[in-house]
C-alpha atoms as a PDB file:
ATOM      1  CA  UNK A   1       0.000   0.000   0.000  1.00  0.00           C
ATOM      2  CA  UNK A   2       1.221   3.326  -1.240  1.00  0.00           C
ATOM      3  CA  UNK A   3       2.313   5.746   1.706  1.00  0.00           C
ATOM      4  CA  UNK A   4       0.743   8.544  -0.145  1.00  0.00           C
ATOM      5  CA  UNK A   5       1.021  11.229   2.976  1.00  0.00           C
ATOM      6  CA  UNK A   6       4.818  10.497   3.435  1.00  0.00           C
ATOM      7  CA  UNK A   7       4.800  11.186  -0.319  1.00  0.00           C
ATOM      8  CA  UNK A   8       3.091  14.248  -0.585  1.00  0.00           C
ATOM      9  CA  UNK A   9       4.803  15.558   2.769  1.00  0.00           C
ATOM     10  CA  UNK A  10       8.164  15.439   0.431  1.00  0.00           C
ATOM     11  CA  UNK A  11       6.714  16.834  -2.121  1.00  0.00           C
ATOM     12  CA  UNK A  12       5.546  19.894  -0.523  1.00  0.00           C
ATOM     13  CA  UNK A  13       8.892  20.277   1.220  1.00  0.00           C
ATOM     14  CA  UNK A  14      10.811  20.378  -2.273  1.00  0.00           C
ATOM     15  CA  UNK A  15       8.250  22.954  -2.978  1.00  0.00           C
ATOM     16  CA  UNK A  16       9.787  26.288  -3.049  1.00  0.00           C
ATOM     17  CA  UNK A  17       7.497  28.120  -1.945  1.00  0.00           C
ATOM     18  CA  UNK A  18       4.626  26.137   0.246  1.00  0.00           C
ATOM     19  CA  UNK A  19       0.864  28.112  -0.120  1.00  0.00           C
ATOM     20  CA  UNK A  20      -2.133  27.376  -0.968  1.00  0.00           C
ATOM     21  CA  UNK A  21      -1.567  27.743  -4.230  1.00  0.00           C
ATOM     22  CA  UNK A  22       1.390  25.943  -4.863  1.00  0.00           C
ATOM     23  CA  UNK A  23      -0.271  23.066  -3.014  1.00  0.00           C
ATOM     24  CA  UNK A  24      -3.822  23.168  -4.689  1.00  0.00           C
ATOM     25  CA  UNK A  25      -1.253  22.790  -8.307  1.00  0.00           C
ATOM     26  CA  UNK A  26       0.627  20.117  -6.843  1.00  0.00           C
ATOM     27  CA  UNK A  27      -2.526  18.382  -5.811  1.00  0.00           C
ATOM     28  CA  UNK A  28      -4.059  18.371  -9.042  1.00  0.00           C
ATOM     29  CA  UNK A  29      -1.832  17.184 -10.779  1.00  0.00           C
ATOM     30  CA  UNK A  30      -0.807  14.418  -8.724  1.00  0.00           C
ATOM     31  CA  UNK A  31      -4.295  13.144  -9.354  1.00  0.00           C
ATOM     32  CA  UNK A  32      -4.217  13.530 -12.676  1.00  0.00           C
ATOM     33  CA  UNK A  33      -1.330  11.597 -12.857  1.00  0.00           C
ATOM     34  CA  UNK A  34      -2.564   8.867 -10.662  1.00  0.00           C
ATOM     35  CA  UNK A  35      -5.496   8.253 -12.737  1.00  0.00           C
ATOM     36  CA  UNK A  36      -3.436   8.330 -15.930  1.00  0.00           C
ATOM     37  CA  UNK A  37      -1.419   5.868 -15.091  1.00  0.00           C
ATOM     38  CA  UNK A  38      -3.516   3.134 -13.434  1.00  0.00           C
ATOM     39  CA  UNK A  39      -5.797   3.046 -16.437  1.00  0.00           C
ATOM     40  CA  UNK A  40      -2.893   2.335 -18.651  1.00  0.00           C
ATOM     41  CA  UNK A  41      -1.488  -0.644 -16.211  1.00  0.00           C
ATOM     42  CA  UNK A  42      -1.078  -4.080 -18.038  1.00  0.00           C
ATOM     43  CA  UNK A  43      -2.799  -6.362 -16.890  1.00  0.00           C
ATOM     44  CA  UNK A  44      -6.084  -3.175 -16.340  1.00  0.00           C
ATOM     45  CA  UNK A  45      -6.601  -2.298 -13.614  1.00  0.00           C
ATOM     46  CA  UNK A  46     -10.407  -2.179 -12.503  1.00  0.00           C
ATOM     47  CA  UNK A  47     -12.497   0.672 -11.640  1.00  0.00           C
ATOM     48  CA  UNK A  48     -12.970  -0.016  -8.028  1.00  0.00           C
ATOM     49  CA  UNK A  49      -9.240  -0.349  -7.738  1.00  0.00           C
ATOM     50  CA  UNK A  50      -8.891   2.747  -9.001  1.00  0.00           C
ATOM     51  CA  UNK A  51     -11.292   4.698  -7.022  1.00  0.00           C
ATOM     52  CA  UNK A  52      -9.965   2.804  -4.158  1.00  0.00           C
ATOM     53  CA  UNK A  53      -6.461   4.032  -4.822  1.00  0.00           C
ATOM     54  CA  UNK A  54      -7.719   7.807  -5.528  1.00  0.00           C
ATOM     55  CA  UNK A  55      -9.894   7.795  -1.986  1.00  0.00           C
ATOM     56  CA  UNK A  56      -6.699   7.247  -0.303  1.00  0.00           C
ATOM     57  CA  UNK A  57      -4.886  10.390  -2.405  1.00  0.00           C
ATOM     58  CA  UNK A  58      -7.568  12.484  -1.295  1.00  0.00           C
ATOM     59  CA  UNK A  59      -7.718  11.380   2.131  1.00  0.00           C
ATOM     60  CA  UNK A  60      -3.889  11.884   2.161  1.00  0.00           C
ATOM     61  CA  UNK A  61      -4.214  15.438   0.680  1.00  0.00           C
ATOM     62  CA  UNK A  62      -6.546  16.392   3.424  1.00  0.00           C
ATOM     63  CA  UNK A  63      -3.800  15.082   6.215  1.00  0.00           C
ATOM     64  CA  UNK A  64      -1.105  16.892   4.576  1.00  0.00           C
ATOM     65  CA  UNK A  65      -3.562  20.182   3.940  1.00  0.00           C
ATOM     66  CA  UNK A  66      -4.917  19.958   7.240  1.00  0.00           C
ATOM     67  CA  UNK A  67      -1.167  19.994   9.076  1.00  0.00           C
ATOM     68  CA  UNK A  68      -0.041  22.326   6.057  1.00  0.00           C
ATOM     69  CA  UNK A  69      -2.956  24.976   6.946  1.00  0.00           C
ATOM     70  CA  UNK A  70      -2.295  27.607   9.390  1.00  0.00           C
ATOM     71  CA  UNK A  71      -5.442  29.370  11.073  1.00  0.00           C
ATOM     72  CA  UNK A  72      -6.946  32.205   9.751  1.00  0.00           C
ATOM     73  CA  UNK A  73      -8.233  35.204  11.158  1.00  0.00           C
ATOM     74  CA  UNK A  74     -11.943  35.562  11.117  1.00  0.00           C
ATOM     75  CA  UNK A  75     -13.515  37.916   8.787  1.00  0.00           C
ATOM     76  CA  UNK A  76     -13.523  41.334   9.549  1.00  0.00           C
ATOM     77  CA  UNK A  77     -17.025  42.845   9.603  1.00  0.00           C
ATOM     78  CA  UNK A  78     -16.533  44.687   6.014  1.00  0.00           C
ATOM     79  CA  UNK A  79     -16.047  40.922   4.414  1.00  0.00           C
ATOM     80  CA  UNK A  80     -19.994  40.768   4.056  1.00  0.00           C
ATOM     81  CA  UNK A  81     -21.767  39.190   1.522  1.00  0.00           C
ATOM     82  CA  UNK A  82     -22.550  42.820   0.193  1.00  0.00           C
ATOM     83  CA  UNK A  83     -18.684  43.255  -0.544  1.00  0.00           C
ATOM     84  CA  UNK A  84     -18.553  40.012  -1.753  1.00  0.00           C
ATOM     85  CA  UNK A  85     -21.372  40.459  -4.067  1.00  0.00           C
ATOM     86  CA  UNK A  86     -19.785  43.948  -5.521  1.00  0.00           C
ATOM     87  CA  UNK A  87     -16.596  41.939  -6.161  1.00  0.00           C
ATOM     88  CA  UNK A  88     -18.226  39.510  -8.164  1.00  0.00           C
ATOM     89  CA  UNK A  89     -20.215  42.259 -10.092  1.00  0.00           C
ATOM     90  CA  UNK A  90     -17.062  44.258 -11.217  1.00  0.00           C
ATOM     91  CA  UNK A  91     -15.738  40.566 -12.311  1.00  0.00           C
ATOM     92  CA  UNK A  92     -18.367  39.969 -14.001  1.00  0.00           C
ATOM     93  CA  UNK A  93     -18.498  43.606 -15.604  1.00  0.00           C
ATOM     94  CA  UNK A  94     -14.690  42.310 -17.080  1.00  0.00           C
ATOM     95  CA  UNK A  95     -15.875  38.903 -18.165  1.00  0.00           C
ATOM     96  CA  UNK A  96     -16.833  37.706 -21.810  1.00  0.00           C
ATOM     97  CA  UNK A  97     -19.596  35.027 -22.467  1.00  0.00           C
ATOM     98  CA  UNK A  98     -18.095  31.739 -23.733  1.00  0.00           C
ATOM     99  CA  UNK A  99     -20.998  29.501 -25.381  1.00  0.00           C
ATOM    100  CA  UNK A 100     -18.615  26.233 -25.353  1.00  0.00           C
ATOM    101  CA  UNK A 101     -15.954  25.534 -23.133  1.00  0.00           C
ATOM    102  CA  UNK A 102     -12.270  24.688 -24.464  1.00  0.00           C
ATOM    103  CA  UNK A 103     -11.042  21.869 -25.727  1.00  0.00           C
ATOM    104  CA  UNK A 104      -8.982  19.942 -23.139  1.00  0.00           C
ATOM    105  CA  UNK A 105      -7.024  17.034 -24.174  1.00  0.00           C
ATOM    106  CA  UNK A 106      -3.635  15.892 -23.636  1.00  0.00           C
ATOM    107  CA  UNK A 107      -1.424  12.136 -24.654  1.00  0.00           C
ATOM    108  CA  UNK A 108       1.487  12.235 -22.458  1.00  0.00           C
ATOM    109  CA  UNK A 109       1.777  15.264 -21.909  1.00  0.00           C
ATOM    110  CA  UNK A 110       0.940  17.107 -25.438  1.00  0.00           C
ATOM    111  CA  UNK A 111      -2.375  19.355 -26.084  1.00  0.00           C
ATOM    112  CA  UNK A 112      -4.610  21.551 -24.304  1.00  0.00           C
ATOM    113  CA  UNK A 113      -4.846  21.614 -20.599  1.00  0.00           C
ATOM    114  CA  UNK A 114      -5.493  23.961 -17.649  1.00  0.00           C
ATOM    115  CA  UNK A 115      -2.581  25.719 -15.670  1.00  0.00           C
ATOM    116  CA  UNK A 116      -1.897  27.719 -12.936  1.00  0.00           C
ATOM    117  CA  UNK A 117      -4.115  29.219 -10.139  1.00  0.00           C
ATOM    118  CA  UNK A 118      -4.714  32.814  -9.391  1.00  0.00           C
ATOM    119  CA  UNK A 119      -7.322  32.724  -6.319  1.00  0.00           C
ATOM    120  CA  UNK A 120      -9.372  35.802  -4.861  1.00  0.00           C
ATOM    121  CA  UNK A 121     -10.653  34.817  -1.433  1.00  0.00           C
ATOM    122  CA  UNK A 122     -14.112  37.123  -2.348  1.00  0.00           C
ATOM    123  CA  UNK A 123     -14.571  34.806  -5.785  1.00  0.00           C
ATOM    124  CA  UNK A 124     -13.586  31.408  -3.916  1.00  0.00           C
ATOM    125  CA  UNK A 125     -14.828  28.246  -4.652  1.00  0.00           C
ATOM    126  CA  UNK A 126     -14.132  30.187  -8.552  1.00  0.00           C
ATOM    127  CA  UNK A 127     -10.723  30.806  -9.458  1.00  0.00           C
ATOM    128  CA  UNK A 128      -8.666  32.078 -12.998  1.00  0.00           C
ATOM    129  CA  UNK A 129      -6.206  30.022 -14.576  1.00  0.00           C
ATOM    130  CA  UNK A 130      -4.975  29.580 -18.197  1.00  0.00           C
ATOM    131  CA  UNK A 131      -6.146  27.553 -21.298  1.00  0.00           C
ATOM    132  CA  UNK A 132      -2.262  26.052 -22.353  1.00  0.00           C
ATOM    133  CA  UNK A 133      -0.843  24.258 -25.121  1.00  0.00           C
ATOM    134  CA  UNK A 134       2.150  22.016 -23.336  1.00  0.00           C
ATOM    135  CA  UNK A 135       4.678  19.617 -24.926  1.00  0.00           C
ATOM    136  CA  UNK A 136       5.808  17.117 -22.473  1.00  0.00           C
ATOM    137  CA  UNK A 137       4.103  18.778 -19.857  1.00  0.00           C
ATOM    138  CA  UNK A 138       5.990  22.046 -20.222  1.00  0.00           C
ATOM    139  CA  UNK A 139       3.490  25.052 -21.029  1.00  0.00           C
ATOM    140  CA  UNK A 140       4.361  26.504 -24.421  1.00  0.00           C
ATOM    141  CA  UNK A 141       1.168  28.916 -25.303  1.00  0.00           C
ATOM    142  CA  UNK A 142      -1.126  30.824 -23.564  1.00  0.00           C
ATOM    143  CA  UNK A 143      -4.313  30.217 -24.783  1.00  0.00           C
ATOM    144  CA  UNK A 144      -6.755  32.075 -22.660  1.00  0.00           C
ATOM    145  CA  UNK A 145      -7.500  33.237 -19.298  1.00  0.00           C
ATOM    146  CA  UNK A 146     -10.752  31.815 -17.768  1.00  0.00           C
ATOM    147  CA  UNK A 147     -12.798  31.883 -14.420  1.00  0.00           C
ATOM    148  CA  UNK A 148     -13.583  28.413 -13.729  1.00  0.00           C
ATOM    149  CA  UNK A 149     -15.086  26.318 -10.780  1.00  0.00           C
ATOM    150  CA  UNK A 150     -13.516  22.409 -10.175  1.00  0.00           C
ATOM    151  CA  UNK A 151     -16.366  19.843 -10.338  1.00  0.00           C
ATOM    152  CA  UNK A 152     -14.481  17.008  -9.980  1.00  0.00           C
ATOM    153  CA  UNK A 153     -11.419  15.057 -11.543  1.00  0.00           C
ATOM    154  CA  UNK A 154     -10.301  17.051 -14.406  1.00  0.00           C
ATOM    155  CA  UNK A 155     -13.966  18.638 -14.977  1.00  0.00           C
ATOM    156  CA  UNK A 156     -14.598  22.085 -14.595  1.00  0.00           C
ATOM    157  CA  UNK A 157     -17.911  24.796 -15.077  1.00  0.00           C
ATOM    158  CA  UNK A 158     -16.446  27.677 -16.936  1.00  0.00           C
ATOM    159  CA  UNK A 159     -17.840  30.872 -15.808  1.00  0.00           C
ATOM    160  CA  UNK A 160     -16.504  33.183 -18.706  1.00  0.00           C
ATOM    161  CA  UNK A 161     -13.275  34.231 -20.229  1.00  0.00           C
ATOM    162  CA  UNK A 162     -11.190  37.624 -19.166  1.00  0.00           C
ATOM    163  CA  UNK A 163      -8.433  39.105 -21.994  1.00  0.00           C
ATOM    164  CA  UNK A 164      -5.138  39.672 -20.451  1.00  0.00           C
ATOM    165  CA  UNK A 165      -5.452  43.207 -20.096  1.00  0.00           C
ATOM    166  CA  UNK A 166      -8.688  43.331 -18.149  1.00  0.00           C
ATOM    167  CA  UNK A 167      -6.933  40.874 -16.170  1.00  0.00           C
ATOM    168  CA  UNK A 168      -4.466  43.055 -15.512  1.00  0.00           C
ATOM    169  CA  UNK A 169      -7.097  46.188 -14.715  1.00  0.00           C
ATOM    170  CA  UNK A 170      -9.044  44.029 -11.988  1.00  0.00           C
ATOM    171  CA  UNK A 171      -5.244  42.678 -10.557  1.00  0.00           C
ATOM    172  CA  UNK A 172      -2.067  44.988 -11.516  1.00  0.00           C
ATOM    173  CA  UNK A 173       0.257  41.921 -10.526  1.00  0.00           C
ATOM    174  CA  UNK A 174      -2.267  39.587 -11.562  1.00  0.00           C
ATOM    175  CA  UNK A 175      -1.006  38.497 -14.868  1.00  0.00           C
ATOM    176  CA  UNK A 176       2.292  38.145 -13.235  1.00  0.00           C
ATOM    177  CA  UNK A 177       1.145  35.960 -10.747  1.00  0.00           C
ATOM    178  CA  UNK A 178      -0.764  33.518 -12.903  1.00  0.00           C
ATOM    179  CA  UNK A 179       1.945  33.505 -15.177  1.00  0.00           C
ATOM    180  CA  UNK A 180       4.077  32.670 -12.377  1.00  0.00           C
ATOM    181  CA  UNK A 181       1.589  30.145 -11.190  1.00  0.00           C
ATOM    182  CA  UNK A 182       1.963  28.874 -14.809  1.00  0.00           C
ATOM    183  CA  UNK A 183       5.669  28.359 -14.656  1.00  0.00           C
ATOM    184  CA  UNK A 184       5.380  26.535 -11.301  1.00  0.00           C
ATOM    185  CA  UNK A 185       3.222  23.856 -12.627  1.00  0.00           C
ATOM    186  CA  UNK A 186       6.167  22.982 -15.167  1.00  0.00           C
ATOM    187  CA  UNK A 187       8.601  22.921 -12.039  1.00  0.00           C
ATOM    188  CA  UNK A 188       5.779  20.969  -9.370  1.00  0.00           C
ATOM    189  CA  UNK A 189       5.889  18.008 -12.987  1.00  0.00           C
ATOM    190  CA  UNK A 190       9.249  17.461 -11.726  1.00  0.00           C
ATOM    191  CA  UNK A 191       8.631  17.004  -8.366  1.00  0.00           C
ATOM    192  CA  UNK A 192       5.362  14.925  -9.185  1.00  0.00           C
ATOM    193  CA  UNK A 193       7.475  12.626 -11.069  1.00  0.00           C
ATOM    194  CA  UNK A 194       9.914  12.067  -8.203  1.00  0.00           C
ATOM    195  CA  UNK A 195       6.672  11.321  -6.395  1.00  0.00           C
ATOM    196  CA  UNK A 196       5.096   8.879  -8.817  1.00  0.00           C
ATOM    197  CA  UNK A 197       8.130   6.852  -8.418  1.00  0.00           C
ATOM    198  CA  UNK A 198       8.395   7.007  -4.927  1.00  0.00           C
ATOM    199  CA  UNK A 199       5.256   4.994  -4.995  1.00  0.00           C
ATOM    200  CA  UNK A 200       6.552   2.965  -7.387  1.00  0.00           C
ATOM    201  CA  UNK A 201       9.625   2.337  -4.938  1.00  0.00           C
ATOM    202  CA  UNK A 202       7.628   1.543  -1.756  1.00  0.00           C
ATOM    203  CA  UNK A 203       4.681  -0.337  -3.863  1.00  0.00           C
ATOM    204  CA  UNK A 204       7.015  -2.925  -5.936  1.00  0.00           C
ATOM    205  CA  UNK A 205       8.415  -4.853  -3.290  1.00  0.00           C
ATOM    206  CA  UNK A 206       5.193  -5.273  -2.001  1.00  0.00           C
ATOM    207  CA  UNK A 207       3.474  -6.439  -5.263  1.00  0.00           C
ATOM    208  CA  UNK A 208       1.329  -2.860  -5.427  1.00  0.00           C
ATOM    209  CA  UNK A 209       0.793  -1.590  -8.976  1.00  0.00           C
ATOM    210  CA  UNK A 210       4.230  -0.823 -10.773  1.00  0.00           C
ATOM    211  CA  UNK A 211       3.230   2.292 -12.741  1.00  0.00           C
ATOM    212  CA  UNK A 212       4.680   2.517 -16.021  1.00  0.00           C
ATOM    213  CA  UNK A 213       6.374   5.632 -17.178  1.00  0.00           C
ATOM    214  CA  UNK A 214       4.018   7.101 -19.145  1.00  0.00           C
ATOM    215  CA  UNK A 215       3.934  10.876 -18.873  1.00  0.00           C
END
């Protein structure tokens, strides 16, 4: 059996940087690779293995987030829902319609994905990221910025679209930081691939799934 909070414990300690941010990337795409590669074991793997192995990532993730976490202050009295609903008016004032959301597909780490993570506390559980075209994982092309809401592995609602420069008008570091957030994700790979084969270290002896390189 995997150790996956030992795992992810490393892998936030490599982390440069350690916020909620750099976790929340690290976290998805640990699961993305997960999933990835238990689907393409030989012999399959079955379904229920599989959602048995992902139930123990995400209890992991909430160990490690819950000793990870410091506590916040509570809400000062002018973080009302009034504010909050303001905020999310001028957003809205900046966002364009989409009518379909954007293609996201990738094989081994080529095509279309999501990166990065730019989070406003008023806007949370939404946050922006970027629509990227990678190669091997590494983000080449900016696609689009886009307000989105995680539903669940790799699914997302898609709340509008926001051009760079409006981006930049609502945030003045903002495109920095998602840019930054972008770059990050390319570094966290490598320290997600040193964590996929720790598993594969501590699960082999023990018979546990060997994953197969496939990134």
């Amino acid at each position: 059996m995997a150790d996956y909070y030992s795992l992810l414990s490393r892998a936030i300690a490599g982390l440069e940087t350690s916020t909620e941010e750099t976790r929340l990337v690290l976290y998805r795409r640990v699961r993305e690779i997960l999933v990835d590669n238990l689907r393409n074991q030989q012999p399959p793997v079955s379904e229920v293995e599989i959602e048995r192995e992902r139930l123990m990532l995400e209890d992991a993730i909430r160990k490690v987030e819950l000793s990870s976490t410091r506590i916040e202050p509570a809400p000062t009295p002018e973080k009302t829902g009034v504010v909050r609903q303001e905020k999310s008016q001028q957003i809205k004032a900046f966002l364009a319609p989409i009518t379909k959301a954007p293609a996201l597909w990738r094989l081994n780490g080529c095509g279309c994905t999501l990166l990065g993570l730019f989070r406003d506390p008023d806007m949370w559980p939404l946050y922006f990221c970027v629509h990227t075209f990678t190669i091997l994982w590494v983000p080449i092309c900016p696609l689009g910025i886009f307000l989105v809401r995680a539903t669940g592995d790799r699914s997302y609602q898609f709340h509008g679209s926001i051009s760079a420069a409006n981006f930049g008008k609502l945030y003045p570091n903002g495109v920095l930081r998602l840019a930054g957030s972008c770059l990050l994700e390319g570094a966290v790979w490598i320290v997600v691939v040193l964590l996929i084969f720790g598993v594969i270290a501590l699960a082999a002896p023990h018979g546990h799934y060997g994953f197969r390189a496939r990134f």
